[in-house]
Protein backbone atom coordinates (compact mmCIF):
# COMPACT_ATOMS: atom_id res chain seq x y z
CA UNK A 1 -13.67 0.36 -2.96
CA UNK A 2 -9.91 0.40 -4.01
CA UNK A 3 -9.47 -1.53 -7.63
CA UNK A 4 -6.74 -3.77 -7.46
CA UNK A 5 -3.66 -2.61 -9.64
CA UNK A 6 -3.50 -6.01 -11.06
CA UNK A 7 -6.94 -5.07 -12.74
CA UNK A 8 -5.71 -1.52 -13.98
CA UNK A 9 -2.61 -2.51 -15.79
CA UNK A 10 -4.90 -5.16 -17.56
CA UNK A 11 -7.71 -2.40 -18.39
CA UNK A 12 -4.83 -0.56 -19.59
CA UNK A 13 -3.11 -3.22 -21.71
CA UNK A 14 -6.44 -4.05 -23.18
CA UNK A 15 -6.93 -0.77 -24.45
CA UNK A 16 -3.82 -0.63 -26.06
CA UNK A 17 -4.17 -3.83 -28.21
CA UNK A 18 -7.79 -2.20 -29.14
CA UNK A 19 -6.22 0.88 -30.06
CA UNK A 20 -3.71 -0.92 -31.76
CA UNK A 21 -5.83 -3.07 -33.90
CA UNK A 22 -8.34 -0.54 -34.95
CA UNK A 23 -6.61 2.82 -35.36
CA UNK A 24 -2.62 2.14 -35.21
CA UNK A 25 -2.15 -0.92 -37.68
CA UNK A 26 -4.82 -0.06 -40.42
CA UNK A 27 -4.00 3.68 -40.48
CA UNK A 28 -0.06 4.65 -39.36
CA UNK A 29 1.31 0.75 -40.21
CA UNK A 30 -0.40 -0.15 -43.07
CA UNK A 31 -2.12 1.29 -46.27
CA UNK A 32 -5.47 0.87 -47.82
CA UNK A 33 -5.91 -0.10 -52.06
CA UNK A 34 -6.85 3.44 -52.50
CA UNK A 35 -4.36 5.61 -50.60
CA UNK A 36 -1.62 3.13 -52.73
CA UNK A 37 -2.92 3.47 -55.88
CA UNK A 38 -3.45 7.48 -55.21
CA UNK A 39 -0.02 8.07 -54.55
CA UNK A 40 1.46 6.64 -57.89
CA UNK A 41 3.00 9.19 -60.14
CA UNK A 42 2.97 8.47 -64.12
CA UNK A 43 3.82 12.34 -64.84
CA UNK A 44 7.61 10.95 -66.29
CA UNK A 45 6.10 8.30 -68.55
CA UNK A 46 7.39 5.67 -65.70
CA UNK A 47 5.75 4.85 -62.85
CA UNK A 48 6.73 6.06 -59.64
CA UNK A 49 5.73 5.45 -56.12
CA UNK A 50 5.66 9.01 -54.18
CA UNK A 51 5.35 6.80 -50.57
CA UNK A 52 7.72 4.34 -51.58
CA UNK A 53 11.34 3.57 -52.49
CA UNK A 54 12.95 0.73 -54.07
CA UNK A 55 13.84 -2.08 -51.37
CA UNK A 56 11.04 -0.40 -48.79
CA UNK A 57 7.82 -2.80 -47.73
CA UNK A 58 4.34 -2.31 -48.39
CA UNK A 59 1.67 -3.18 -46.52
CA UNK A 60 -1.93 -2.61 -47.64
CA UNK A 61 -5.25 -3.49 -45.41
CA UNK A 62 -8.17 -3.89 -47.31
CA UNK A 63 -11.58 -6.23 -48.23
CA UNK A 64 -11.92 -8.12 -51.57
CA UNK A 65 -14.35 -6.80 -53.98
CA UNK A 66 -13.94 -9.47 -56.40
CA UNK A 67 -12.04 -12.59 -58.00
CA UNK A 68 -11.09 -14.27 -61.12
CA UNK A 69 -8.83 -17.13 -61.87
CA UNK A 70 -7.76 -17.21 -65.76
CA UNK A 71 -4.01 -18.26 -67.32
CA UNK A 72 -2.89 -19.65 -64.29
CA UNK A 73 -3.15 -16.10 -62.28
CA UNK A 74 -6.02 -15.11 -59.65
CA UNK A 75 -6.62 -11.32 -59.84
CA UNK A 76 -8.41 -9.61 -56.91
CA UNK A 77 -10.04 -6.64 -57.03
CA UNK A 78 -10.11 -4.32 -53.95
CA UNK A 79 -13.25 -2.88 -52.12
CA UNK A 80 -11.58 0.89 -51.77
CA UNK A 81 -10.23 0.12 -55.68
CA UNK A 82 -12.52 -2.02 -57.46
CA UNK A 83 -15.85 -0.32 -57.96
CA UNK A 84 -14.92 0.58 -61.76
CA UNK A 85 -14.11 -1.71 -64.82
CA UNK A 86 -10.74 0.40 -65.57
CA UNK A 87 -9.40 -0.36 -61.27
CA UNK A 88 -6.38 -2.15 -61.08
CA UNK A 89 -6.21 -5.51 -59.85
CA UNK A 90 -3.49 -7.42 -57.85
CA UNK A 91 -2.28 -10.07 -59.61
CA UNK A 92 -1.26 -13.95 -58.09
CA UNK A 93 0.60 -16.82 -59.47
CA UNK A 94 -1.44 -19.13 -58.12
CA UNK A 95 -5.06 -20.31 -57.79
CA UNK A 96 -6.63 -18.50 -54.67
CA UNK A 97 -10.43 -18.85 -55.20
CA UNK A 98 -10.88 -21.97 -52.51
CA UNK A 99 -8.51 -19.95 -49.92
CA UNK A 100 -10.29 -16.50 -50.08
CA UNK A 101 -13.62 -14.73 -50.97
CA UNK A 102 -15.57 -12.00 -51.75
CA UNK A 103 -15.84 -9.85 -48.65
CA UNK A 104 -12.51 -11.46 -46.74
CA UNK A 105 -10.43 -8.61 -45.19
CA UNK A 106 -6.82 -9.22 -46.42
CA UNK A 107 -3.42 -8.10 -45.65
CA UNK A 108 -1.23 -7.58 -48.91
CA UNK A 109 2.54 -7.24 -48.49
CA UNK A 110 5.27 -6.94 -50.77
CA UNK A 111 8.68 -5.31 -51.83
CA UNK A 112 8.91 -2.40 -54.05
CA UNK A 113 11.26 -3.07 -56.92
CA UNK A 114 12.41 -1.67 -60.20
CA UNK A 115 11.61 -3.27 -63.82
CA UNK A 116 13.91 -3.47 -66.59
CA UNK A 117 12.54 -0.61 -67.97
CA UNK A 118 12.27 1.60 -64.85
CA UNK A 119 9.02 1.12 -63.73
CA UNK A 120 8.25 0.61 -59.84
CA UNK A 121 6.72 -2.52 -58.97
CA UNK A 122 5.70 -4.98 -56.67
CA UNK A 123 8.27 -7.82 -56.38
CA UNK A 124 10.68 -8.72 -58.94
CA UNK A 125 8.91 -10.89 -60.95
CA UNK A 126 5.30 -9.40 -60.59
CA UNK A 127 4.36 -8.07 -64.45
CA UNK A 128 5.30 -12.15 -65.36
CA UNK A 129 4.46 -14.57 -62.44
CA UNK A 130 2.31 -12.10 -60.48
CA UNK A 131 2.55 -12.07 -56.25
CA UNK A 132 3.76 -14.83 -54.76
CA UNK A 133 0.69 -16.62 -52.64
CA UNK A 134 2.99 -15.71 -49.54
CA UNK A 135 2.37 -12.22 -50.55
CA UNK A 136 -1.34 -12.35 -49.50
CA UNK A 137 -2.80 -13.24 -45.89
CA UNK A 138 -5.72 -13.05 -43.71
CA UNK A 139 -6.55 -10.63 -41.42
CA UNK A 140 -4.86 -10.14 -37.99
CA UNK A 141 -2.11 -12.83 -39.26
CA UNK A 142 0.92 -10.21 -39.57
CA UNK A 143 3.86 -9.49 -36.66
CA UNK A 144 2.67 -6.25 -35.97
CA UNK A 145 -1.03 -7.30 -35.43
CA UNK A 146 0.41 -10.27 -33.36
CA UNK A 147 2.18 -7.89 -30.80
CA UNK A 148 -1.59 -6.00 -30.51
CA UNK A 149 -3.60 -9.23 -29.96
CA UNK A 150 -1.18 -10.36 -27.68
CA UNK A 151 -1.33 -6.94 -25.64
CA UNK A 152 -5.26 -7.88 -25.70
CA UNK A 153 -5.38 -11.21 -24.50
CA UNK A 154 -2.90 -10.21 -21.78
CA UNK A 155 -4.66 -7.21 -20.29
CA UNK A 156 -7.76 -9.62 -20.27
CA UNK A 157 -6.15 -12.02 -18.59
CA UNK A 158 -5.02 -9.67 -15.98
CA UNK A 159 -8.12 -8.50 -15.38
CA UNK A 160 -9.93 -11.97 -14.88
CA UNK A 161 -6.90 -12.46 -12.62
CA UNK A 162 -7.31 -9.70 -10.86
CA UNK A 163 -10.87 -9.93 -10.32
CA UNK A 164 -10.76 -13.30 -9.15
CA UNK A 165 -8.13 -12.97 -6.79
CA UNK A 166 -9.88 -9.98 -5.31
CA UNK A 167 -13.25 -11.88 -5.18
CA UNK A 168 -11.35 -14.81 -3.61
CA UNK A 169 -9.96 -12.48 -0.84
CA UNK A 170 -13.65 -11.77 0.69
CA UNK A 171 -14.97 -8.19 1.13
CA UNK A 172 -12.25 -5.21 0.42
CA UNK A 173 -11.47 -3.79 3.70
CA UNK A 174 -13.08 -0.81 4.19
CA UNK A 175 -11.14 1.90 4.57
CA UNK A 176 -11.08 4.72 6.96
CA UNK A 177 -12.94 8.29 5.35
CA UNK A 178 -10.06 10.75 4.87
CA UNK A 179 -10.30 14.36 7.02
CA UNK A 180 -10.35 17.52 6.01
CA UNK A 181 -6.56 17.73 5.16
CA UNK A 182 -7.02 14.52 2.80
CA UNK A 183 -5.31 12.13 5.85
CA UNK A 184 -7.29 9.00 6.70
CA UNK A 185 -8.81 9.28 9.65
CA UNK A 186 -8.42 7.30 12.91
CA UNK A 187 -10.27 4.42 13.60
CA UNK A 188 -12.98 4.73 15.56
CA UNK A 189 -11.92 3.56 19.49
CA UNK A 190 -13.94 0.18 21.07
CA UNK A 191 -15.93 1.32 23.75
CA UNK A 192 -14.60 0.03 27.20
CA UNK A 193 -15.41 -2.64 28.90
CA UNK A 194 -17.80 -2.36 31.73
CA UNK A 195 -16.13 -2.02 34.99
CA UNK A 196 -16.79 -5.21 37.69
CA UNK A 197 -17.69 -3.88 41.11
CA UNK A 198 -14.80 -5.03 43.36
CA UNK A 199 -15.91 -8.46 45.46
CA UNK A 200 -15.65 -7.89 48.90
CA UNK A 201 -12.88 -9.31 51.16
CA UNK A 202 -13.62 -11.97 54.01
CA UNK A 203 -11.04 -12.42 56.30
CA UNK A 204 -9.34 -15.92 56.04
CA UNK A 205 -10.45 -18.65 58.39
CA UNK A 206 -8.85 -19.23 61.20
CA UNK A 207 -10.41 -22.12 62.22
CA UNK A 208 -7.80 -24.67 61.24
CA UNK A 209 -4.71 -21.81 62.14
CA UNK A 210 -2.87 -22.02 65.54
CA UNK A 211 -3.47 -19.03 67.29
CA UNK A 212 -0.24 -17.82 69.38
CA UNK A 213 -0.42 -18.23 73.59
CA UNK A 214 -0.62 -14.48 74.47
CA UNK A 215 2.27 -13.52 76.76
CA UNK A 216 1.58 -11.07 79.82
CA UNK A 217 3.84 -7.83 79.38
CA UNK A 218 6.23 -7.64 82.66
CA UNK A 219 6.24 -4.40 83.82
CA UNK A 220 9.40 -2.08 83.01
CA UNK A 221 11.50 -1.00 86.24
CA UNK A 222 11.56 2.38 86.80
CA UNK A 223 14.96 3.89 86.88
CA UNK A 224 15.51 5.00 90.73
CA UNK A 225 15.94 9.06 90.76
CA UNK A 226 19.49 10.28 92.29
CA UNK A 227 19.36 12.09 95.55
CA UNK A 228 18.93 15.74 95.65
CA UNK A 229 21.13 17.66 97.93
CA UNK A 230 20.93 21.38 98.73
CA UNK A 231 22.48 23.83 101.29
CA UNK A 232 20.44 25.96 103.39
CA UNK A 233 21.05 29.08 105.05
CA UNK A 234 19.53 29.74 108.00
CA UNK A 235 17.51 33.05 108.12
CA UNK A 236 17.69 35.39 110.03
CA UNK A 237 14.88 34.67 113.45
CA UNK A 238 14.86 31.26 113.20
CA UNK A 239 16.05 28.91 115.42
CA UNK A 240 17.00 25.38 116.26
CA UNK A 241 14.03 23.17 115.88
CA UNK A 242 11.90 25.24 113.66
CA UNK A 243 10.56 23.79 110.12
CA UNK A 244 11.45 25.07 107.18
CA UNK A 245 9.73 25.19 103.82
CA UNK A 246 12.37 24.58 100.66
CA UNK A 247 12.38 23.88 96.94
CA UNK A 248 14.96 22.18 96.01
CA UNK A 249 16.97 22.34 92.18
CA UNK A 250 14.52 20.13 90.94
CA UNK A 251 11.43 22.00 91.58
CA UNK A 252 10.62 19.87 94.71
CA UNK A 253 8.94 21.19 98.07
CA UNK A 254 10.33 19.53 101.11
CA UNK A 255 9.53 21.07 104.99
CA UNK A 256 13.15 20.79 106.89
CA UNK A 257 13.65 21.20 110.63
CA UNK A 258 16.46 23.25 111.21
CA UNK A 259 19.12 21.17 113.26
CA UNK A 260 19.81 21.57 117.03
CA UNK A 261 22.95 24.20 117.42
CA UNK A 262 22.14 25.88 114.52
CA UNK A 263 21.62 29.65 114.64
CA UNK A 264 20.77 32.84 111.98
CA UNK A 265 23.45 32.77 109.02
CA UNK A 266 24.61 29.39 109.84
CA UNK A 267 24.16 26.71 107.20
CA UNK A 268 23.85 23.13 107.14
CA UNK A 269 23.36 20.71 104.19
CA UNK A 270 20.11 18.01 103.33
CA UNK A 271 19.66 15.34 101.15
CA UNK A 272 16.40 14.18 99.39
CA UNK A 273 15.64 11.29 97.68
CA UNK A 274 13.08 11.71 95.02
């Protein structure tokens, strides 16, 4: 059975907001507590970050560990940085206990910026005030994490589309098996119909037809033949009054008497209708 594209782009966009969520964000957009603190260089007597230039953004993924509110500040303590007494915390200028716990995944962002005395640090204001509360957020809350979900929630939403349209469409059409050169196949041909014996063929009636008064054929007249006429010589020993036997032209046999006064080597002329 073919899958309907509709369902492969939305496999395929659901992936990608997995992907996104899981490995992209936490590990090529974002930081972790540890990997920030690691990277600070003290070697100069002032704090540098090695990652990090004034004016850039940081963005650190990580769970609390623990919480205290004293002096007007709320200091967390993260997981990958606050096993041990001496870990640093992240400071707040406000109260945060009733908006986040022990065990909450948080997203920390803020600006990297230079202190009087040439130290980097978060925000202008941080070693005073602390981070502003806007500086610390739930979980999946952030632009970038946004664009991910959103990917998600599409490609399932495709995919539910997809299906349903394909279940609402009946059985997939099944199609023809491909040959040996990878071309599908003909369909097979209906077997024909069974031939119907021809019905045999009665004369109309012709009971309620006028038949036609048959008419006598008149006999043709024969055209009359011309006369034949043919001159005879009379042989030699025969005399006046003795029959002849003569063809004529025309291949017929007449018996002619030879006239009176006629004699050997005399000729005399006869006609003979046919």
């Amino acid at each position: 059975m073919r899958i309907p594209i509709t369902v492969v782009i939305g496999v395929v966009l659901a992936i990608v907001g997995v992907i996104g969520l899981t490995v992209i964000f936490p590990n090529f957009m974002a930081t972790n507590g540890e990997d920030f603190v690691n990277q600070i260089d003290t070697s100069s007597g002032l704090e540098k970050y090695q990652d990090y230039g004034v004016g850039d953004t940081v963005t650190i993924v990580d769970t609390i560990a623990r919480m205290e509110f004293s002096d007007g500040q709320t200091q967390i303590w993260l997981d990958t940085i606050g096993k041990s007494p001496s870990d640093p915390p992240f400071r707040f200028g406000s109260n945060l206990m009733e908006d986040y716990g022990v065990g909450n995944q948080v997203i920390i962002t803020f600006e990297v910026v230079k202190d009087s005395n040439g130290h980097h640090t978060p925000d202008a204001n941080y070693q005073e005030n602390g981070l502003s509360p806007d500086a610390i957020s739930s979980r999946y809350s952030t632009v970038n994490e946004y664009i991910f979900i959103t990917l998600l929630v599409a490609g399932l939403g495709i995919v539910f589309y997809g299906g349903l349209s394909s279940f609402r469409a009946g059985r997939p059409t099944v199609m023809a098996p491909d040959d040996d050169w990878g071309f599908p196949q003909a369909p097979p041909v209906a077997p024909a119909a069974p031939m119907t014996p021809p019905q045999p063929q009665f004369p109309p009636s012709t009971a309620a037809i006028p038949q036609p008064t048959p008419v006598s054929p008149q006999p043709v007249p024969q055209p009359t033949a011309a006369p034949s006429t043919m001159t005879i010589t009379v042989p030699p020993g025969v005399v006046s009054g003795q029959v002849l036997t003569v063809t004529m032209p025309n291949g017929q046999v007449v018996n002619v008497e030879v006239p009176p006064g006629s004699s050997s080597g005399s000729q005399f002329t006869i006609t003979v209708k046919q």
